[in-house]
Protein backbone atom coordinates (compact mmCIF):
# COMPACT_ATOMS: atom_id res chain seq x y z
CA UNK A 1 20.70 -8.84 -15.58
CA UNK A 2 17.84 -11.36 -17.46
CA UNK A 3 14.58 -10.03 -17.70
CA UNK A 4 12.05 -12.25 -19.34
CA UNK A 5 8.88 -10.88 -21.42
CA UNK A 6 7.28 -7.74 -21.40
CA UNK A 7 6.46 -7.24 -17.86
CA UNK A 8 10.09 -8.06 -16.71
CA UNK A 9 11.92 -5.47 -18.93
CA UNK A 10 9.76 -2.92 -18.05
CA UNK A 11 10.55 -3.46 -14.55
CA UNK A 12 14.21 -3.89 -14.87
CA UNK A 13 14.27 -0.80 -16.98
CA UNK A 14 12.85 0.98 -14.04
CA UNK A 15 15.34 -0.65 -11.90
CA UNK A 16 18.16 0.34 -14.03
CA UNK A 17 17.42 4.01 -13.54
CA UNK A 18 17.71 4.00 -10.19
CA UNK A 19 20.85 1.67 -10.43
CA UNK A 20 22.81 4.15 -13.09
CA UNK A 21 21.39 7.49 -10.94
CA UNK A 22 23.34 5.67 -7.66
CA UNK A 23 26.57 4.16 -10.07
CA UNK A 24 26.36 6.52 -13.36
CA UNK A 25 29.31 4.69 -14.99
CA UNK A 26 27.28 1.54 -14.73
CA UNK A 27 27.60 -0.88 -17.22
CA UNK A 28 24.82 -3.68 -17.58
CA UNK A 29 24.15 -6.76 -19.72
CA UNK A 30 22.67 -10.21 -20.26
CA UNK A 31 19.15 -10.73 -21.52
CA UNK A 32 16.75 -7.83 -21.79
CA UNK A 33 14.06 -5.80 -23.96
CA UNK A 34 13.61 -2.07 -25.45
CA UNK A 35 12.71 -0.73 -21.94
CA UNK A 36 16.22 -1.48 -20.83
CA UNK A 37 18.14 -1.13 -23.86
CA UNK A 38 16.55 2.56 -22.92
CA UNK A 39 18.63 2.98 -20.05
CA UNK A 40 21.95 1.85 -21.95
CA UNK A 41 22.17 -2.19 -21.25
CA UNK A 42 23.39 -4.63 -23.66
CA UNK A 43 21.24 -7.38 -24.33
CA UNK A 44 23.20 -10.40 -25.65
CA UNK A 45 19.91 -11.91 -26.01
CA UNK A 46 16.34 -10.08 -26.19
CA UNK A 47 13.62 -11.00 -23.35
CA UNK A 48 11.28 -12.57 -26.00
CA UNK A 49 13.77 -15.55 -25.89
CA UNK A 50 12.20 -16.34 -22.38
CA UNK A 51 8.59 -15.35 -23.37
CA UNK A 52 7.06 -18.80 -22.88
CA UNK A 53 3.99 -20.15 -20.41
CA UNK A 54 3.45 -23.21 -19.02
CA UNK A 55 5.04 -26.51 -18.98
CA UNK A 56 3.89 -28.06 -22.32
CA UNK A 57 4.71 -25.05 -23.82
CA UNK A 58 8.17 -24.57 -22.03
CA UNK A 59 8.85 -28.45 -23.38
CA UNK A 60 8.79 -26.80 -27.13
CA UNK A 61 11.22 -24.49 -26.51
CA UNK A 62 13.46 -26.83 -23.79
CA UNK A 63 16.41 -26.65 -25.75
CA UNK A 64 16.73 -23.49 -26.97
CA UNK A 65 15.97 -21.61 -23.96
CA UNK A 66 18.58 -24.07 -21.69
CA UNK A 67 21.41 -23.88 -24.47
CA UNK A 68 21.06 -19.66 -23.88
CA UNK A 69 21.29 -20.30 -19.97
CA UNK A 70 24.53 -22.19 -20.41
CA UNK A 71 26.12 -20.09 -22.78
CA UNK A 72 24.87 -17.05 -20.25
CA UNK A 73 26.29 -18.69 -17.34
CA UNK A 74 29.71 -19.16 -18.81
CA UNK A 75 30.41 -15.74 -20.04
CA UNK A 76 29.15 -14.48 -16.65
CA UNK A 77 31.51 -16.67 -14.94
CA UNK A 78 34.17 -15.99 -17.40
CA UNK A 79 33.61 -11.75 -16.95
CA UNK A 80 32.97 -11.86 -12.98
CA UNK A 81 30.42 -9.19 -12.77
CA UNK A 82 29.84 -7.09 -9.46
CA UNK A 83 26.07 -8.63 -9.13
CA UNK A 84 24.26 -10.59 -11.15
CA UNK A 85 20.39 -9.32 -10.93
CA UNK A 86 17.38 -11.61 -11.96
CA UNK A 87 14.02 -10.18 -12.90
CA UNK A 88 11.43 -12.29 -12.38
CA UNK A 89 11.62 -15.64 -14.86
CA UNK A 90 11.92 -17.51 -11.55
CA UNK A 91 12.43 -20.87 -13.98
CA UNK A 92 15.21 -19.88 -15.68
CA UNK A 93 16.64 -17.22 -13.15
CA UNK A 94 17.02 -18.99 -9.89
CA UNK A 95 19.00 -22.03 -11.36
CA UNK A 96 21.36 -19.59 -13.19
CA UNK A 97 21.58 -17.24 -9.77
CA UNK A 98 22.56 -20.77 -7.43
CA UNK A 99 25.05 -21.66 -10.02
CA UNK A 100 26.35 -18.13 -10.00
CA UNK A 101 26.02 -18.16 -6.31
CA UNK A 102 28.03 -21.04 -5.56
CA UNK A 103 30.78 -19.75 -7.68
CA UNK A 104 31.31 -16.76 -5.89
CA UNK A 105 28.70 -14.06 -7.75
CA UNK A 106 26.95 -12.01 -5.62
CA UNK A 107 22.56 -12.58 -6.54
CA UNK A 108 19.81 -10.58 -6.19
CA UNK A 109 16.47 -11.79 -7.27
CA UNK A 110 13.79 -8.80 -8.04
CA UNK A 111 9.72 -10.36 -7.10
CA UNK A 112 9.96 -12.72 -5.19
CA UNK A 113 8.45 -15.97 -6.90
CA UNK A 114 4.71 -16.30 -5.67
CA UNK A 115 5.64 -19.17 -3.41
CA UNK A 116 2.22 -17.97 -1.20
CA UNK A 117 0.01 -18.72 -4.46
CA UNK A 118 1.56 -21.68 -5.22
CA UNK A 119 4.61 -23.97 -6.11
CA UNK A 120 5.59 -23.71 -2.46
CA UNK A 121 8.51 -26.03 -3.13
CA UNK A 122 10.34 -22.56 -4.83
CA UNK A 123 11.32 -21.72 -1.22
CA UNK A 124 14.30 -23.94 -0.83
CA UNK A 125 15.20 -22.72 -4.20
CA UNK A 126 15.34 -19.26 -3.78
CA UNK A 127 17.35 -19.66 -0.35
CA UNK A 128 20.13 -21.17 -2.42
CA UNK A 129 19.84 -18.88 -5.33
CA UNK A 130 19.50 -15.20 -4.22
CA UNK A 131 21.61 -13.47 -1.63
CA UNK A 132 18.96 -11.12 -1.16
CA UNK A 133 14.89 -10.97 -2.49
CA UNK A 134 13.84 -7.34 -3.63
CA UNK A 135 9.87 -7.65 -3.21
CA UNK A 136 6.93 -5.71 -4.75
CA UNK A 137 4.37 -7.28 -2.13
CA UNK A 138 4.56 -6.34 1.60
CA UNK A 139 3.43 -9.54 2.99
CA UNK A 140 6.66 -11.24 1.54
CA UNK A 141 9.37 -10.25 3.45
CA UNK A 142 8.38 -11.41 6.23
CA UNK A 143 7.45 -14.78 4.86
CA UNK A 144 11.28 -15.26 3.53
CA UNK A 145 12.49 -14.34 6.28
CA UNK A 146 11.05 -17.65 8.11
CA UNK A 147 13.11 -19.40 5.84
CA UNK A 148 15.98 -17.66 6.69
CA UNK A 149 15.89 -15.69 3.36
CA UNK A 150 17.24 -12.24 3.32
CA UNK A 151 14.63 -9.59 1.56
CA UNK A 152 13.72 -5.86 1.23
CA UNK A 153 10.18 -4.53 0.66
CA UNK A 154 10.71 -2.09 -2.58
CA UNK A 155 7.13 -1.27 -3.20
CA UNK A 156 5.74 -1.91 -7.04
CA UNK A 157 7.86 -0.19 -9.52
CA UNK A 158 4.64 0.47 -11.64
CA UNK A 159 2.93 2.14 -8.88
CA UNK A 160 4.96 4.85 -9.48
CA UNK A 161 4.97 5.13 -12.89
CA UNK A 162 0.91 4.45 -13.18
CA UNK A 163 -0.58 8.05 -11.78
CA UNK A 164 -3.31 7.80 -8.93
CA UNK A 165 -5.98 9.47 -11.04
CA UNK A 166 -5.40 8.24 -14.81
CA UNK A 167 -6.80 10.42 -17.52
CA UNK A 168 -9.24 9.03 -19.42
CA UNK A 169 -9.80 11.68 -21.83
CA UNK A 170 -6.36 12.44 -23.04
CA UNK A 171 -5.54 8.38 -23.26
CA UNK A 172 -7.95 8.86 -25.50
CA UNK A 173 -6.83 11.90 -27.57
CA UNK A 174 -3.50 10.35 -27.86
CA UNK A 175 -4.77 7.16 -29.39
CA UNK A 176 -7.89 8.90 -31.68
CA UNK A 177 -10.55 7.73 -30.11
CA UNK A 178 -13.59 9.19 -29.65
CA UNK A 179 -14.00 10.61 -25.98
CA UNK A 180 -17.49 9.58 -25.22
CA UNK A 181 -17.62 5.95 -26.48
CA UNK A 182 -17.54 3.17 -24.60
CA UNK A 183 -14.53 1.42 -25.14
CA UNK A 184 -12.95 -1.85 -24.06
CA UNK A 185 -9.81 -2.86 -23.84
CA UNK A 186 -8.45 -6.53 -25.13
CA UNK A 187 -5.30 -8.06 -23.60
CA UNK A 188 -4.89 -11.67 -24.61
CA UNK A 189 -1.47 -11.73 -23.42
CA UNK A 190 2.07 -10.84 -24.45
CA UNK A 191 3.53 -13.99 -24.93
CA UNK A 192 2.82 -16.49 -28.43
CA UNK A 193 1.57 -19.07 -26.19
CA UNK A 194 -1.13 -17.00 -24.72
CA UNK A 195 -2.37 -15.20 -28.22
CA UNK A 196 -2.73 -19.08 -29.22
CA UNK A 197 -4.89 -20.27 -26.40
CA UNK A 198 -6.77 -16.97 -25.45
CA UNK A 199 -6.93 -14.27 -28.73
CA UNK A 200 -9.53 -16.35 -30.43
CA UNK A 201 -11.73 -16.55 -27.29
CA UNK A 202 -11.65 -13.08 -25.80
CA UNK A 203 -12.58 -11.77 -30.17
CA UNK A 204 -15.51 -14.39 -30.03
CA UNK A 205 -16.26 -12.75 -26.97
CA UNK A 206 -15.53 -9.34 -28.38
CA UNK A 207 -17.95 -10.18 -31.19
CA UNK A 208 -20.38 -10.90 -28.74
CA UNK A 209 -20.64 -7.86 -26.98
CA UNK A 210 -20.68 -6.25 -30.51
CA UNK A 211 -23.72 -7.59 -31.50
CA UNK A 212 -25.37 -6.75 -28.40
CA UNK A 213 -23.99 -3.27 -27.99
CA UNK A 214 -23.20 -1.95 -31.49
CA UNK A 215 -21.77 1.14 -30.42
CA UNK A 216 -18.48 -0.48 -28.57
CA UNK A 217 -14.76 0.14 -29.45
CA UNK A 218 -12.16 -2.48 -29.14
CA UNK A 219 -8.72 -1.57 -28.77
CA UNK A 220 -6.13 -4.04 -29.12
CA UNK A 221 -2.17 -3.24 -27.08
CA UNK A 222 -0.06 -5.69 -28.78
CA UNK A 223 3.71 -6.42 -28.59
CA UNK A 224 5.12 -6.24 -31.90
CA UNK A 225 6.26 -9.70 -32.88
CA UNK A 226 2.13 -10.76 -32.51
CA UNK A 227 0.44 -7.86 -34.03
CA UNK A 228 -0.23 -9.78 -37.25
CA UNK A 229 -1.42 -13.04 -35.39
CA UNK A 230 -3.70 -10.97 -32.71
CA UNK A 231 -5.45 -9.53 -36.22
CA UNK A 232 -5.73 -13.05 -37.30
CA UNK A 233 -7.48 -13.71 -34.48
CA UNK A 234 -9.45 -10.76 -34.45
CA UNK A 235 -10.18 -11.37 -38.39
CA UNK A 236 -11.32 -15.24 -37.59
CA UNK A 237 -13.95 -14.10 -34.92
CA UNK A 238 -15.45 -11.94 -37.18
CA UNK A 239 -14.60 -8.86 -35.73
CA UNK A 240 -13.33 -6.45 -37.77
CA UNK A 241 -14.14 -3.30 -36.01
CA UNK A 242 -11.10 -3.56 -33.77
CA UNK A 243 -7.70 -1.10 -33.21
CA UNK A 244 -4.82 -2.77 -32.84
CA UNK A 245 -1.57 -0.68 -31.48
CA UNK A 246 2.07 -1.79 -31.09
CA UNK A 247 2.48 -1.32 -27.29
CA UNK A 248 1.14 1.66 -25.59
CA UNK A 249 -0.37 -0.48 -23.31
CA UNK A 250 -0.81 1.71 -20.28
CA UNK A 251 -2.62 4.56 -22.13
CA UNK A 252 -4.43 1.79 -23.68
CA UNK A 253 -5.85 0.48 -20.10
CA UNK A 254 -6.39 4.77 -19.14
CA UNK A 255 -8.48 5.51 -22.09
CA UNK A 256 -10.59 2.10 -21.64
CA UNK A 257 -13.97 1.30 -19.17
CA UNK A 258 -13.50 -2.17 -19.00
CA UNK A 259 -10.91 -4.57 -19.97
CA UNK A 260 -10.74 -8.21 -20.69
CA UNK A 261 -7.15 -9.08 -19.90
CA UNK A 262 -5.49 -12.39 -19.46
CA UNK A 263 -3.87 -13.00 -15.88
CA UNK A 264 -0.31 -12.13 -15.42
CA UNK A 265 1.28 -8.75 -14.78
CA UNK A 266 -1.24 -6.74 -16.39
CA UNK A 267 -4.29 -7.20 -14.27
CA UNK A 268 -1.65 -5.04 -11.24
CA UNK A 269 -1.43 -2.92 -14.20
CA UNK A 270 -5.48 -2.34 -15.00
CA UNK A 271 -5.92 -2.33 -11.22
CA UNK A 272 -3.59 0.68 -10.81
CA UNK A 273 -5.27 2.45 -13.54
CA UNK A 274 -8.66 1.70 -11.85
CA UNK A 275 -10.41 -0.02 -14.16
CA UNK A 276 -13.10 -3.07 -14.11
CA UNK A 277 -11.71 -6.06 -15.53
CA UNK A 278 -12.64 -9.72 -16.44
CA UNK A 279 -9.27 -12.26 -16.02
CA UNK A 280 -9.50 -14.87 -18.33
CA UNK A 281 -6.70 -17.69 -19.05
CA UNK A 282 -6.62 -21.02 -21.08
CA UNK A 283 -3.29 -23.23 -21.41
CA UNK A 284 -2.52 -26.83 -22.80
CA UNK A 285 -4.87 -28.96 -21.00
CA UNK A 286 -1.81 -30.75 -19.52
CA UNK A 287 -0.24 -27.57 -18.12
CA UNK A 288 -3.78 -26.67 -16.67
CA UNK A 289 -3.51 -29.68 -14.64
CA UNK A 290 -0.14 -29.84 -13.28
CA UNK A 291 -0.39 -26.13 -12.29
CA UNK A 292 -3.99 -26.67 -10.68
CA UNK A 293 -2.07 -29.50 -8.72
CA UNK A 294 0.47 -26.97 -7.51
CA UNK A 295 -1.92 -23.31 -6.56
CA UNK A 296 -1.94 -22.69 -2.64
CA UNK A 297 -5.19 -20.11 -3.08
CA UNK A 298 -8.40 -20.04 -5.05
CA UNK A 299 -7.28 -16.77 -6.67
CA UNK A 300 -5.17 -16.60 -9.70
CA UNK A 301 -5.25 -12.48 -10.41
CA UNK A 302 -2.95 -10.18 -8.54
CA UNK A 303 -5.86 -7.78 -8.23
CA UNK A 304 -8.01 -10.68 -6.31
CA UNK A 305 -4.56 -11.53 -4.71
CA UNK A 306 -3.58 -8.61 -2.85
CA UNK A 307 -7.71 -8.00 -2.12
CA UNK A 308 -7.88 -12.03 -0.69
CA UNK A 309 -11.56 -12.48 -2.73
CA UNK A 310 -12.82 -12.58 -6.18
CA UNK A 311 -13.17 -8.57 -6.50
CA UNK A 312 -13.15 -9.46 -10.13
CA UNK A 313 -14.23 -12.17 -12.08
CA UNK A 314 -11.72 -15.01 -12.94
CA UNK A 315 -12.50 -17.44 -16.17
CA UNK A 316 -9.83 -19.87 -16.65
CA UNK A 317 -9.74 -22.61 -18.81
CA UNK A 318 -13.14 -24.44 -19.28
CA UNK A 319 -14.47 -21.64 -18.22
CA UNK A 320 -13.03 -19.19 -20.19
CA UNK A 321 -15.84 -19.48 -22.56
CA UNK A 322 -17.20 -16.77 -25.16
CA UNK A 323 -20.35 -15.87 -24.19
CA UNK A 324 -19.23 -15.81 -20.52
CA UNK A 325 -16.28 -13.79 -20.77
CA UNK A 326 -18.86 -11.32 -22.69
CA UNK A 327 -21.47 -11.47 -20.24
CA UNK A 328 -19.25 -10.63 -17.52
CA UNK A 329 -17.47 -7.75 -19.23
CA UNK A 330 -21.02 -6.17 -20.10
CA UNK A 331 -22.04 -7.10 -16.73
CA UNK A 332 -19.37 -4.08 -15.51
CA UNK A 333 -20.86 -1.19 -18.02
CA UNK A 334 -24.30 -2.00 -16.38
CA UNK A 335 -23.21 -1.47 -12.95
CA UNK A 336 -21.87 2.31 -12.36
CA UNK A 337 -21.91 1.84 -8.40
CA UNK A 338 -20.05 -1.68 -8.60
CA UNK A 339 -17.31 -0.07 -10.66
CA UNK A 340 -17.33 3.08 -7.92
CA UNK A 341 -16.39 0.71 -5.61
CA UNK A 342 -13.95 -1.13 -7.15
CA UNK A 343 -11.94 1.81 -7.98
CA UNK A 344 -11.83 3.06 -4.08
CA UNK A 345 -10.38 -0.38 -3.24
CA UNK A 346 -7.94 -0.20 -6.04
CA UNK A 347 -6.93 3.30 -5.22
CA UNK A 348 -6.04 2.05 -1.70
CA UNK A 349 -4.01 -0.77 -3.27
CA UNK A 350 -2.48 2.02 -4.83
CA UNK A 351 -0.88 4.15 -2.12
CA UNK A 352 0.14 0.52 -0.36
CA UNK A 353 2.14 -0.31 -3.30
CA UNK A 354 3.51 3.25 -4.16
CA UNK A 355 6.96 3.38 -2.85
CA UNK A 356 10.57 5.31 -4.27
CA UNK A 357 10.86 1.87 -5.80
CA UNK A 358 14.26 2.88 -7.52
CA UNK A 359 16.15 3.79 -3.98
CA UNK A 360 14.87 1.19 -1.95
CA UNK A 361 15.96 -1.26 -4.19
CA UNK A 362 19.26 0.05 -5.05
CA UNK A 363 19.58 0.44 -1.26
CA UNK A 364 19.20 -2.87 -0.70
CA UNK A 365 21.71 -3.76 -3.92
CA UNK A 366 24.90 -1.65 -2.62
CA UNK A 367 24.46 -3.44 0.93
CA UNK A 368 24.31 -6.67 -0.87
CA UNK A 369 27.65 -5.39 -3.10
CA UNK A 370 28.94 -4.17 0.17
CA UNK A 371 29.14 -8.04 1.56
């Protein structure tokens, strides 16, 4: 298995219970985080290796991250495993599945790339890459299938995981904070990449919405590895007044009311815990460009996504500006019914997404394994 960043070893990690619950002598390895060293696997290399956005930014790292792929590919050809499962990382996964492929490995890919948002090209890709496409989207079956592309609907493993009605109040206990504040959560990513282009905005932002509401907490979920940059950041903005906690993400996003979040996984996440959110994102300007080049829809937020309009507000690049990101995170604490709504629509996106994840999936793995 590879799982790339934070996102992709948590949902590998859920994967991997439902794999060793099926196949309890299971043995799994490859590239992977804490979530999945969890569940027993052996990571020859940990997920952070692959925690890199954008093309600029993937040019940096080129070397590195290719030299790991080869080395991967030739032990895995060397040790012949049953299946060879790729979480998400379509960039480095799907040329490491075809090579597998060809050479007799059975492949799985788990999320399908987002070949409906953009980089449309993937398709041909993933046909010669992945004997079969375990999806967290409904839509996407059926769109593979056009292409000749063999895939399962598995529902969203978070789904599960996330509970229909968060609560608030003992989020709260469990991280100290007080239970009547108003609190806001501040995701600037998990990746080094996106604390350089994004921390220092969202903290100016932060600031912001300090000085014009003196009584809001900040809390801070922060991988490990950038705790002490993301308090850089925090420290350069002139906000000082902010809690920064290794991980705990999800009871970070419960205890919050609002959340300024950079796109990616976590928006799903905030969106299953019901909460209001501004999506903000800067990259390299050069990335920005060739990736504007490539997007198939004007939304770049799962949560806007799966909903097919701007249910929240997206501020990318130029526009991911201080005093906008504040105003339209304030904009949500001054607008009680706007918030009620938002949370019935994401509780429906809820039960469409909520499926025994674990099952289907493995399912769909042992009829692969089965030829």
């Amino acid at each position: 298995m590879v799982a790339g960043e934070t996102s992709g070893d948590l949902l590998a990690g859920l994967l991997l219970q439902g794999l060793k619950a099926r196949w309890p002598a299971l043995q799994a390895g490859g590239i992977g985080g804490a979530v999945m060293g969890r569940q027993g696997f052996d990571a020859w290399w940990p997920s952070e290796k692959l925690s890199v956005r954008g093309y600029v930014e993937v040019l940096r790292h080129y070397r590195e991250i290719a030299g790991i792929r080869d080395r991967l590919r030739q032990r895995l050809l060397r040790e012949r495993p049953d299946a060879f499962i790729g979480v998400d990382a379509p960039d480095f996964n799907l040329d490491l599945e075809a090579g597998l492929r060809s050479e007799g490995i059975r492949t799985v890919h788990f999320i399908c790339p987002s070949v409906w948002a953009w980089r449309p090209e993937r398709i041909e890709k993933i046909r010669r890459s992945a004997d079969h496409v375990l999806c967290i989207f409904p839509f996407e079956p059926e769109l593979l299938a056009r292409h000749g592309i063999g895939a399962t609907y598995v529902g969203h493993p978070l789904a599960n995981v996330i509970p229909v009605e968060p609560d608030r109040l003992a989020a709260r206990r469990s991280l100290g904070l007080p239970e009547q504040a108003e609190i806001v959560a501040v995701l600037p990513g998990s990746r080094g990449s996106e604390v350089q282009y994004l921390a220092r905005r969202f903290f100016e932002a932060a600031a912001q919405m300090k000085a014009r509401r003196p009584g809001l907490l900040f809390v801070v979920p922060a991988v490990p590895t950038l705790r002490e940059s993301i308090a850089g950041h925090a420290r350069a903005a002139g906000l000082d007044e902010v809690l920064i906690v290794e991980g705990r993400s999800h009871e970070v996003l419960a205890a919050c009311d609002v959340t300024l979040i950079a796109s990616g996984t976590a928006t799903l996440e905030a969106a299953l815990f019901k909460r209001p959110m501004v999506i903000g994102y800067n990259m390299h300007w050069l990335s920005w460009i060739i990736m504007r080049r490539k997007q198939l829809q004007p939304w770049v937020g799962l949560p806007n996504i799966l909903s097919e309009q701007f249910v929240v507000p997206e501020l990318l690049q130029d526009a991911a500006i201080p005093q906008a990101l504040a105003d339209a995170t304030l904009a949500w604490l001054d607008d009680p019914a706007r918030v009620q709504a938002l949370q019935a629509r994401f509780t429906d996106m809820h039960h469409l997404l909520r499926r025994d994840t674990a099952q289907l999936a493995t399912d769909a793995i042992e009829k692969v394994l089965e030829g």
